[in-house]
PDB file of N, CA and C in Angstrom:
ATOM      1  N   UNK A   1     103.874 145.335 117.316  1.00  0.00           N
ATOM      2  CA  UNK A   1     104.871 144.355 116.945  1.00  0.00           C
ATOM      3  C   UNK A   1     104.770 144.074 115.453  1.00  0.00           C
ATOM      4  N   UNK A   2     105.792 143.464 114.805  1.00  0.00           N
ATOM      5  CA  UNK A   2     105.402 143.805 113.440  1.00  0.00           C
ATOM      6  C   UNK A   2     105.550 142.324 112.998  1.00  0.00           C
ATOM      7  N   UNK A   3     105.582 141.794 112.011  1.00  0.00           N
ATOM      8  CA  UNK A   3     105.155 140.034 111.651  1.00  0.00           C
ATOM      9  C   UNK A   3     106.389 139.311 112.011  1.00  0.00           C
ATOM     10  N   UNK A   4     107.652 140.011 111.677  1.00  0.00           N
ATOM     11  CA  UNK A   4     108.747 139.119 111.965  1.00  0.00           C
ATOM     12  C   UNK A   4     108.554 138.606 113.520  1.00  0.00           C
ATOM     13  N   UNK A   5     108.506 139.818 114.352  1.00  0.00           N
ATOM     14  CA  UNK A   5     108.814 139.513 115.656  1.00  0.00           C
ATOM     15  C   UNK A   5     107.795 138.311 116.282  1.00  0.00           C
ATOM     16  N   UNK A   6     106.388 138.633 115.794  1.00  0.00           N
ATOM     17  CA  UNK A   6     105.542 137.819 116.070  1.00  0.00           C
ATOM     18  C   UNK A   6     105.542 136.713 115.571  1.00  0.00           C
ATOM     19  N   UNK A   7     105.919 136.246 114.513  1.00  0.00           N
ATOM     20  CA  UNK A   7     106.118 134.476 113.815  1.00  0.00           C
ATOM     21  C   UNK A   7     107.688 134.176 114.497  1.00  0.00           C
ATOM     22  N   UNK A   8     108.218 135.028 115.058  1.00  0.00           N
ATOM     23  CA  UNK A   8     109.769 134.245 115.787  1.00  0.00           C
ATOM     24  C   UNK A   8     108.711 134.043 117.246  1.00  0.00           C
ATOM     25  N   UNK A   9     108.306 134.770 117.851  1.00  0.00           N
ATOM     26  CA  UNK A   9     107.866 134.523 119.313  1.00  0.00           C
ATOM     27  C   UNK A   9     106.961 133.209 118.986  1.00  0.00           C
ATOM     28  N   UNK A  10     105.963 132.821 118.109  1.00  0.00           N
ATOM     29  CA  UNK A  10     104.999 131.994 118.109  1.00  0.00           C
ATOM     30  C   UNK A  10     105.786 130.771 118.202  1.00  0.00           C
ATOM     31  N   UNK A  11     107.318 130.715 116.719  1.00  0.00           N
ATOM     32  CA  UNK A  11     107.858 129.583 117.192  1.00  0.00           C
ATOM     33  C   UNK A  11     108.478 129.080 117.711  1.00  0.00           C
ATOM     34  N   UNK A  12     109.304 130.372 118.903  1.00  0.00           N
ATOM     35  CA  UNK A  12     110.043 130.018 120.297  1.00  0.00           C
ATOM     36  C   UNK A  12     108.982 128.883 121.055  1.00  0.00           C
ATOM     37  N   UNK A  13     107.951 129.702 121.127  1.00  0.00           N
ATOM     38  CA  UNK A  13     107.245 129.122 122.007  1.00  0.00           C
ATOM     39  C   UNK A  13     106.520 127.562 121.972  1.00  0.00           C
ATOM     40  N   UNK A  14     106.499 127.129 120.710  1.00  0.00           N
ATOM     41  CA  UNK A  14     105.792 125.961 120.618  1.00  0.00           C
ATOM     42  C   UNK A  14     106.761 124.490 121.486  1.00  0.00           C
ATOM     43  N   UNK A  15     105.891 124.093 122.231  1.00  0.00           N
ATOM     44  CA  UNK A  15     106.443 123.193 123.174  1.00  0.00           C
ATOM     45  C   UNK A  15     105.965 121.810 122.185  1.00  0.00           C
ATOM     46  N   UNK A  16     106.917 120.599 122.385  1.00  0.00           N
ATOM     47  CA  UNK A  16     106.629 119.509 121.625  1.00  0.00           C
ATOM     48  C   UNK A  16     107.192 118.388 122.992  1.00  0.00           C
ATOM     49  N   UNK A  17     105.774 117.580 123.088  1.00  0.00           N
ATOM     50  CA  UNK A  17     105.881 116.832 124.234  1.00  0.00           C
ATOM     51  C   UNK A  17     107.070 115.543 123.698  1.00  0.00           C
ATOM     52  N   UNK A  18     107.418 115.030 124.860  1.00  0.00           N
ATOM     53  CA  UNK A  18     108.386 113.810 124.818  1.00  0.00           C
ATOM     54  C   UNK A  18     108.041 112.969 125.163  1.00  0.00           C
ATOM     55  N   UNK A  19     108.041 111.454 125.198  1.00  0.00           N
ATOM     56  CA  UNK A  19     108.089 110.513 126.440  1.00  0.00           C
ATOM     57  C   UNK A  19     109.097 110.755 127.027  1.00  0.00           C
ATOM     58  N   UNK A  20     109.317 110.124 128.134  1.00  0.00           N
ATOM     59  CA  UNK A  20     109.893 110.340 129.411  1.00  0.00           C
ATOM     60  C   UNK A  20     111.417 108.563 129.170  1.00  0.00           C
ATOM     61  N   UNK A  21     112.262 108.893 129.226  1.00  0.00           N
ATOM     62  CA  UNK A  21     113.941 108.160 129.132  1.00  0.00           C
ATOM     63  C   UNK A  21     112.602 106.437 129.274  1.00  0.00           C
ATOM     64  N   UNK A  22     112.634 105.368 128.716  1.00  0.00           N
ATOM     65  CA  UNK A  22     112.941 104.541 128.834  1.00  0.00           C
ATOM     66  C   UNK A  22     111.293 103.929 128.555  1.00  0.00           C
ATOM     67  N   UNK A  23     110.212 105.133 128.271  1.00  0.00           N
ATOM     68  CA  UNK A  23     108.655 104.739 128.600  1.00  0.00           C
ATOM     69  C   UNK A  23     108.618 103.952 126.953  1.00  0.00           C
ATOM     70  N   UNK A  24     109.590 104.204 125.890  1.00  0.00           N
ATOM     71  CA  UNK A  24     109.382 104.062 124.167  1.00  0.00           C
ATOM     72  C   UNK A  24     108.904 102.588 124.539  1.00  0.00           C
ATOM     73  N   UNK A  25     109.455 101.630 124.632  1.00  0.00           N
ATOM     74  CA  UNK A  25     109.797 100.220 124.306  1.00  0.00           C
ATOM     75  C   UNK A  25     108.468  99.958 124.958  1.00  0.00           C
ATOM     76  N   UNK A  26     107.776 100.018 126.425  1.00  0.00           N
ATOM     77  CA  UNK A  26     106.780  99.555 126.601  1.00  0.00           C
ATOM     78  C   UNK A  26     105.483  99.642 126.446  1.00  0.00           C
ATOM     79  N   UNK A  27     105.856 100.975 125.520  1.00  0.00           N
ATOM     80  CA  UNK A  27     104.201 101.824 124.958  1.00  0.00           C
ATOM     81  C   UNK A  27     104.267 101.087 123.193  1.00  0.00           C
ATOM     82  N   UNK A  28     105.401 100.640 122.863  1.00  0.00           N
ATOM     83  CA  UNK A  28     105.619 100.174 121.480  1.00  0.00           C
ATOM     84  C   UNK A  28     104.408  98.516 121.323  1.00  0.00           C
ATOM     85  N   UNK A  29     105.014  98.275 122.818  1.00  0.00           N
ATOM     86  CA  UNK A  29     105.076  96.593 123.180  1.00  0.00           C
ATOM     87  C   UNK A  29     103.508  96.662 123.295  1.00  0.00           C
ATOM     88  N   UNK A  30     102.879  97.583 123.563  1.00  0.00           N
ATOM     89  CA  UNK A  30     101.483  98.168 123.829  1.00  0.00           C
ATOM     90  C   UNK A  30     100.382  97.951 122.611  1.00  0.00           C
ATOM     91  N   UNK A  31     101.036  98.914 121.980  1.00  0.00           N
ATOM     92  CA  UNK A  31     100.764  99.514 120.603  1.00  0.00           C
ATOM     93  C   UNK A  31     100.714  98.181 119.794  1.00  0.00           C
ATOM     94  N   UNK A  32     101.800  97.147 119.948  1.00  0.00           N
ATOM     95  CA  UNK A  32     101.745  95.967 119.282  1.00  0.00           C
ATOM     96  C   UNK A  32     100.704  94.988 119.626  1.00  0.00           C
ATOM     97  N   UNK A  33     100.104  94.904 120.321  1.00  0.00           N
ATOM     98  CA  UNK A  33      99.527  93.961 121.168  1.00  0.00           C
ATOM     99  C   UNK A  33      97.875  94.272 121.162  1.00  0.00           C
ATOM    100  N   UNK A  34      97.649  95.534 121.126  1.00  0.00           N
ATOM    101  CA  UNK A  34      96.597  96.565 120.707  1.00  0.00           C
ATOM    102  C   UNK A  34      96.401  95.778 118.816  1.00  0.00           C
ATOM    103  N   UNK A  35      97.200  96.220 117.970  1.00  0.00           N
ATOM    104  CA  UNK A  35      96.960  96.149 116.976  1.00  0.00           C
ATOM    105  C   UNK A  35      96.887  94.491 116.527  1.00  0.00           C
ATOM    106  N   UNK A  36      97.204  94.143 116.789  1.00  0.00           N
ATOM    107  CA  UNK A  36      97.336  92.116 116.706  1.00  0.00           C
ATOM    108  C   UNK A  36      95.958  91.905 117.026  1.00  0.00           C
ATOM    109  N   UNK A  37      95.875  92.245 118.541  1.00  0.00           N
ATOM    110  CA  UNK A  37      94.104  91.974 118.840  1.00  0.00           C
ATOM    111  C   UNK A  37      93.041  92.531 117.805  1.00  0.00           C
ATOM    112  N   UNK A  38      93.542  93.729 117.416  1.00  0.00           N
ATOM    113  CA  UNK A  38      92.378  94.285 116.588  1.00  0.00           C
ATOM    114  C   UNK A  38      91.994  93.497 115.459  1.00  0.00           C
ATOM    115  N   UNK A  39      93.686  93.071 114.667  1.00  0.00           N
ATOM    116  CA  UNK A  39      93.547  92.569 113.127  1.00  0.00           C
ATOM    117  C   UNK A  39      92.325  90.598 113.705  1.00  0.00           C
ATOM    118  N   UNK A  40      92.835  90.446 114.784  1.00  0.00           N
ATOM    119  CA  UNK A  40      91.675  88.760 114.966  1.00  0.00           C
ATOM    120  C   UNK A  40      90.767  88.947 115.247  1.00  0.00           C
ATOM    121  N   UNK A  41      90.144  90.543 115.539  1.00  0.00           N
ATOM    122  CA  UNK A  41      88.724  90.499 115.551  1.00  0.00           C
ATOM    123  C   UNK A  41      88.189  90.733 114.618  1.00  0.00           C
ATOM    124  N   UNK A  42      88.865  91.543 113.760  1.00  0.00           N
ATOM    125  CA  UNK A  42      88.619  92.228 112.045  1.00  0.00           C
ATOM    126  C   UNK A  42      88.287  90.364 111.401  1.00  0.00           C
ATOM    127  N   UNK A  43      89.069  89.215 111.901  1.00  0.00           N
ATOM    128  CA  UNK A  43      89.180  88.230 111.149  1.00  0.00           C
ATOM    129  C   UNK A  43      88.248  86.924 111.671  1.00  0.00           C
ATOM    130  N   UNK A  44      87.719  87.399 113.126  1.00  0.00           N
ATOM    131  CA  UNK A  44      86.753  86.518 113.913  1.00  0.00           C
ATOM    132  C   UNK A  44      85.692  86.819 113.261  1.00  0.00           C
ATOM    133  N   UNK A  45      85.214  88.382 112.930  1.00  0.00           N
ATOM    134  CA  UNK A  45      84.043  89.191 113.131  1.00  0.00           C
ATOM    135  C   UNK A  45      83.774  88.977 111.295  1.00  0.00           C
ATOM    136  N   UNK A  46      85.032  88.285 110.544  1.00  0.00           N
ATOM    137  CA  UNK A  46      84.479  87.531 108.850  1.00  0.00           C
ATOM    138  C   UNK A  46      84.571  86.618 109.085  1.00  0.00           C
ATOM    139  N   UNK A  47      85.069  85.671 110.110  1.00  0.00           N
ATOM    140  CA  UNK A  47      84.230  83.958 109.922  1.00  0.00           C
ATOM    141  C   UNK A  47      82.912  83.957 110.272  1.00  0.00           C
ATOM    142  N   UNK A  48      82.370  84.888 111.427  1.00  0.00           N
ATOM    143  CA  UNK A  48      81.128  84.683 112.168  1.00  0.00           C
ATOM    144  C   UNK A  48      80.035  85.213 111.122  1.00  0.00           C
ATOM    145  N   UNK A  49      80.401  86.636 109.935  1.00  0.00           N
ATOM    146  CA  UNK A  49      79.480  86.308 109.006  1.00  0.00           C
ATOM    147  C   UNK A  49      79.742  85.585 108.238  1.00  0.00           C
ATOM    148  N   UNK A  50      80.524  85.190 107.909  1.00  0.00           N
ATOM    149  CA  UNK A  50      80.181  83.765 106.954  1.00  0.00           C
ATOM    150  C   UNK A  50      79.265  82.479 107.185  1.00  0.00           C
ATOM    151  N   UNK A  51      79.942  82.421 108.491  1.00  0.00           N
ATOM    152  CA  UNK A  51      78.811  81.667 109.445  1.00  0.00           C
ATOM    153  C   UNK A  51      77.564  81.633 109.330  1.00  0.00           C
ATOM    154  N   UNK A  52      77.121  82.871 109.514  1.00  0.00           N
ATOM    155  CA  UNK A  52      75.940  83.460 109.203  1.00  0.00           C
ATOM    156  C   UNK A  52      75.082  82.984 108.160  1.00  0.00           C
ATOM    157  N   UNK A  53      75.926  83.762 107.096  1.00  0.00           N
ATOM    158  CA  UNK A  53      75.470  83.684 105.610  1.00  0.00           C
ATOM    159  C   UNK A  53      75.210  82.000 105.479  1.00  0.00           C
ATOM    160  N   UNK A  54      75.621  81.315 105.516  1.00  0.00           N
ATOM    161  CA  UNK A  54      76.179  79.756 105.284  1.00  0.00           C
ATOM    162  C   UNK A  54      74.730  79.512 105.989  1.00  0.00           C
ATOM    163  N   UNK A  55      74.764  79.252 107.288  1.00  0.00           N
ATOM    164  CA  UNK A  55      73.950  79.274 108.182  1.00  0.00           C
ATOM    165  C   UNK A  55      72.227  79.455 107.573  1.00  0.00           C
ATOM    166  N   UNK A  56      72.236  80.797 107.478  1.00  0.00           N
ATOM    167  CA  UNK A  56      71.314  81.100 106.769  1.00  0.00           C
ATOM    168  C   UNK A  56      70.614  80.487 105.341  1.00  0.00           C
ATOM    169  N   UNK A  57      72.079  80.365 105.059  1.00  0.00           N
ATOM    170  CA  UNK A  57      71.401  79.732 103.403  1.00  0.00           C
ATOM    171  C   UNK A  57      71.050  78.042 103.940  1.00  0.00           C
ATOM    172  N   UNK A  58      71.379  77.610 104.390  1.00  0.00           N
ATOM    173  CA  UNK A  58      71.168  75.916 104.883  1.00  0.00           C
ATOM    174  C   UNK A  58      69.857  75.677 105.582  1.00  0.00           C
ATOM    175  N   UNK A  59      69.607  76.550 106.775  1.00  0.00           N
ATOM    176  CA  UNK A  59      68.536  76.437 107.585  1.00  0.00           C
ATOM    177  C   UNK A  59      67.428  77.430 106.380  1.00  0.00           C
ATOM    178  N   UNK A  60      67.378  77.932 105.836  1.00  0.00           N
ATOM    179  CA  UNK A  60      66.361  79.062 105.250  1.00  0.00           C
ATOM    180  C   UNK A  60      66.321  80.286 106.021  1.00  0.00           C
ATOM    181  N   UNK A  61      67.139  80.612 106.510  1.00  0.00           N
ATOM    182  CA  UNK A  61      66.856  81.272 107.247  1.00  0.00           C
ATOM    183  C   UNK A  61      67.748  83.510 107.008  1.00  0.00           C
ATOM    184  N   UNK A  62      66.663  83.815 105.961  1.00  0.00           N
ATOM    185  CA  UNK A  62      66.599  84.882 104.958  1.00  0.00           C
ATOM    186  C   UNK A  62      67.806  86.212 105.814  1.00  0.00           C
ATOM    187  N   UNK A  63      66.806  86.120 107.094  1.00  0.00           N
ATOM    188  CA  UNK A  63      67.317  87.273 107.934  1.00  0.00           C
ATOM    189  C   UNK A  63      68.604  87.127 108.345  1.00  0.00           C
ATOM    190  N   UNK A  64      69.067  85.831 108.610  1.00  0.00           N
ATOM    191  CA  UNK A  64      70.649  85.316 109.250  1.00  0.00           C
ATOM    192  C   UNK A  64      71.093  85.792 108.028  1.00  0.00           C
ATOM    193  N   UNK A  65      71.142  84.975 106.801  1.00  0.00           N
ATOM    194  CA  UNK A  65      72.107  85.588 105.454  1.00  0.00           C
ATOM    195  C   UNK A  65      72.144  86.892 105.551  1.00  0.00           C
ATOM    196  N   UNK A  66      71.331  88.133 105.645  1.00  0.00           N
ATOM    197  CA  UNK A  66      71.246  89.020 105.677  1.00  0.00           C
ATOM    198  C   UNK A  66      71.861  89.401 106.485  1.00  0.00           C
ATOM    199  N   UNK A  67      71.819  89.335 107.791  1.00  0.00           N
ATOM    200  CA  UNK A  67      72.720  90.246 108.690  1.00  0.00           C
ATOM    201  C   UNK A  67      74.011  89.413 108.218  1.00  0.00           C
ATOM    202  N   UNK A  68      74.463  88.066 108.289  1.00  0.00           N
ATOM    203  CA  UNK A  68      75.857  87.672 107.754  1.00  0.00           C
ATOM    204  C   UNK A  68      76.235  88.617 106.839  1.00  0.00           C
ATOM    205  N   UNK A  69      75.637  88.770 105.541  1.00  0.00           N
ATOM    206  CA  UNK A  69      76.150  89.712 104.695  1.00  0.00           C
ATOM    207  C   UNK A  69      76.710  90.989 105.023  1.00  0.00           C
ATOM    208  N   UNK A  70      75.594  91.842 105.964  1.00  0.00           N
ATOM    209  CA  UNK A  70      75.596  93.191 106.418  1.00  0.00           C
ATOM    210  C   UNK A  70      76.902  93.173 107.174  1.00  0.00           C
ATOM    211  N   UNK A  71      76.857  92.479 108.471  1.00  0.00           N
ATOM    212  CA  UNK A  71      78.263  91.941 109.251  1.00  0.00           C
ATOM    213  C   UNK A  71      79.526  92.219 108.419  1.00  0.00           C
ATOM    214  N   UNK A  72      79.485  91.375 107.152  1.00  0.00           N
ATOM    215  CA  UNK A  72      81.015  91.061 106.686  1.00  0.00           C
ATOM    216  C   UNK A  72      81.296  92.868 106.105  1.00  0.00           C
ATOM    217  N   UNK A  73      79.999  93.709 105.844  1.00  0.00           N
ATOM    218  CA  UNK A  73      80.478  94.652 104.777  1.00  0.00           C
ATOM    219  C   UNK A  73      81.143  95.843 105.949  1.00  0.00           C
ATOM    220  N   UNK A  74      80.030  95.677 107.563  1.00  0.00           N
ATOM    221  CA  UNK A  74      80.555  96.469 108.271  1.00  0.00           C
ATOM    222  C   UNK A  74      81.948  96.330 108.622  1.00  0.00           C
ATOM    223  N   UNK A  75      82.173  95.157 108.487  1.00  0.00           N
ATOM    224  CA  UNK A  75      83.658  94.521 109.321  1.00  0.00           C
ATOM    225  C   UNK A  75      84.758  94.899 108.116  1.00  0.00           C
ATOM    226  N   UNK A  76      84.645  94.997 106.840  1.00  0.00           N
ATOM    227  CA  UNK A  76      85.369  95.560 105.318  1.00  0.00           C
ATOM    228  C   UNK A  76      85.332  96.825 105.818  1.00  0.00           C
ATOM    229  N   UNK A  77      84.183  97.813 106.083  1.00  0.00           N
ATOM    230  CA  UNK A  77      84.607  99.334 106.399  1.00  0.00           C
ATOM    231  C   UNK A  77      84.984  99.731 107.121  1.00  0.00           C
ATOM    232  N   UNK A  78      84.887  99.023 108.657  1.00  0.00           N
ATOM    233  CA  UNK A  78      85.752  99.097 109.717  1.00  0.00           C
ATOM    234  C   UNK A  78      87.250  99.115 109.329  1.00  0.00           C
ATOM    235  N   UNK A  79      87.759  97.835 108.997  1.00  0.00           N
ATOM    236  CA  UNK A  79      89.283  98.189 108.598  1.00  0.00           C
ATOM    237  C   UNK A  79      89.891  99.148 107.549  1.00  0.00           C
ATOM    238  N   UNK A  80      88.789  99.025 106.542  1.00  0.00           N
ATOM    239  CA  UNK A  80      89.251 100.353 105.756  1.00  0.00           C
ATOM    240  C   UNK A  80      89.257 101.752 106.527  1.00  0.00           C
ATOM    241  N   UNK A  81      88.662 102.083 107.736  1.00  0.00           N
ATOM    242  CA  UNK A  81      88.624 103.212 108.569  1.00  0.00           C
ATOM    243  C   UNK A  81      89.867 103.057 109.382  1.00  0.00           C
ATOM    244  N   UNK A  82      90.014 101.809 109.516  1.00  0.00           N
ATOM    245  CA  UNK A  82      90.788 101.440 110.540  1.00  0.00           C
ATOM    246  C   UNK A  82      92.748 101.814 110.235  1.00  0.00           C
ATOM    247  N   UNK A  83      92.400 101.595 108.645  1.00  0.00           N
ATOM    248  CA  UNK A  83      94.038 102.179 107.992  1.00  0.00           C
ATOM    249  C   UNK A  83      93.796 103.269 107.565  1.00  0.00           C
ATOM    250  N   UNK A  84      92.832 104.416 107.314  1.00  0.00           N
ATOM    251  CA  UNK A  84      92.643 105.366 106.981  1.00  0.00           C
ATOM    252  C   UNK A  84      92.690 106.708 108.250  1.00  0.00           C
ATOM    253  N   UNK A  85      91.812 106.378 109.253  1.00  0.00           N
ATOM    254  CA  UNK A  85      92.011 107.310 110.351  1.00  0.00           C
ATOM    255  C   UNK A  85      92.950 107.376 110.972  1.00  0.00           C
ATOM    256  N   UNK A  86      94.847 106.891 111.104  1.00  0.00           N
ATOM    257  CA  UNK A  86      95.560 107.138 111.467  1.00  0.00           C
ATOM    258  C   UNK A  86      96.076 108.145 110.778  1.00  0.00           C
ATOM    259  N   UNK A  87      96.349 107.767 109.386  1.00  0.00           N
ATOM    260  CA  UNK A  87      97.156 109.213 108.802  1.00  0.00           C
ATOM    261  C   UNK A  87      96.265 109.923 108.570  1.00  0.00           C
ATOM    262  N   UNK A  88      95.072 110.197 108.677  1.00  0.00           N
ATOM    263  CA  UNK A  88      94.295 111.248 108.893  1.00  0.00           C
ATOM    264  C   UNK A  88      94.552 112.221 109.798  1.00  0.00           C
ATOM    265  N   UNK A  89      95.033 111.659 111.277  1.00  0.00           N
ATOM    266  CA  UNK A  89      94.634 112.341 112.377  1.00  0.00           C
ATOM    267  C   UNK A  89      96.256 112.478 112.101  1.00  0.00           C
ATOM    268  N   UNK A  90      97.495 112.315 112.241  1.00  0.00           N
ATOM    269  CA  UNK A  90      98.449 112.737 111.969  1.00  0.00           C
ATOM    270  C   UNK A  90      98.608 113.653 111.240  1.00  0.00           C
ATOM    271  N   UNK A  91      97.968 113.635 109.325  1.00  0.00           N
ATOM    272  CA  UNK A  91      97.782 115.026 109.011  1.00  0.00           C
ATOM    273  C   UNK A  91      97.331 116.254 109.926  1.00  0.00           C
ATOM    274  N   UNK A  92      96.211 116.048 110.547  1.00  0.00           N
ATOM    275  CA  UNK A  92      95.239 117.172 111.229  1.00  0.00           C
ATOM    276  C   UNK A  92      96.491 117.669 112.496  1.00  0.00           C
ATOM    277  N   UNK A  93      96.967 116.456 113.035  1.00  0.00           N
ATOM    278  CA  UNK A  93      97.745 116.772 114.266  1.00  0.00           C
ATOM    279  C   UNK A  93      99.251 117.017 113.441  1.00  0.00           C
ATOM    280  N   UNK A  94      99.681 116.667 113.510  1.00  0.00           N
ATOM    281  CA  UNK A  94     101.011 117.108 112.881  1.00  0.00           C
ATOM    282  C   UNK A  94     102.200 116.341 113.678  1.00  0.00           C
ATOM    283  N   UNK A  95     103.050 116.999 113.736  1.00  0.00           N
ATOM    284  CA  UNK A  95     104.072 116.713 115.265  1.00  0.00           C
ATOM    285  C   UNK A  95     103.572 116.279 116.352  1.00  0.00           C
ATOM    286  N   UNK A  96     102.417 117.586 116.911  1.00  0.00           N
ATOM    287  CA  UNK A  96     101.818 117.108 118.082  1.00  0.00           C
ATOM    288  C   UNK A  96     103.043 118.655 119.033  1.00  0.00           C
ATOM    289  N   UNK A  97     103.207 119.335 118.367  1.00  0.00           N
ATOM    290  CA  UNK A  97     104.011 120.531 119.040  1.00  0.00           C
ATOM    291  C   UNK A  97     102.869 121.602 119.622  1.00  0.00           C
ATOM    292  N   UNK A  98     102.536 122.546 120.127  1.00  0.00           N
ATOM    293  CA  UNK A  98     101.696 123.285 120.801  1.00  0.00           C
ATOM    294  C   UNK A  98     102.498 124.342 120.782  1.00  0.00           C
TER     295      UNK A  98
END
């Protein structure tokens, strides 16, 4: 077979999945509800080190400041992962055609 024939057959063939008539709106409603929860834990999980830190500095207590601190920086790289690994995986995936 020679390249033409084979790059037309490869892209007959690529199947690209759908949702199904009417599934959009409640996987959206999903997706919304998913991401809301995420952003108040991203925003629970920086009062509770602050807490911490605060905490720590009042009582003396070296190790609380410390993990408060550590807390707030994990909870900063979390969301920075958190807006970064979507269009990541969209680059890598693409369409999502096969």
């Amino acid at each position: 077979m020679n390249t033409m024939t084979s790059t037309a057959l490869t892209i007959s063939m690529k199947v690209c999945p759908k949702a199904p008539p009417g599934a959009q709106a409640p996987v959206d409603e999903i997706t919304g509800y998913v991401l809301w929860g995420v952003i108040i834990l991203f925003g629970l999980a920086v009062v509770i080190g602050i807490g911490a830190v605060v905490a720590g500095r009042i009582f003396g207590m070296a190790h609380a400041s410390k993990v408060g601190v550590i807390s707030i920086v994990v909870v900063f790289l979390a969301a920075i992962g958190y807006l970064v690994a979507p269009s990541m995986l969209d680059g890598l995936l693409g369409q999502g055609c096969v």
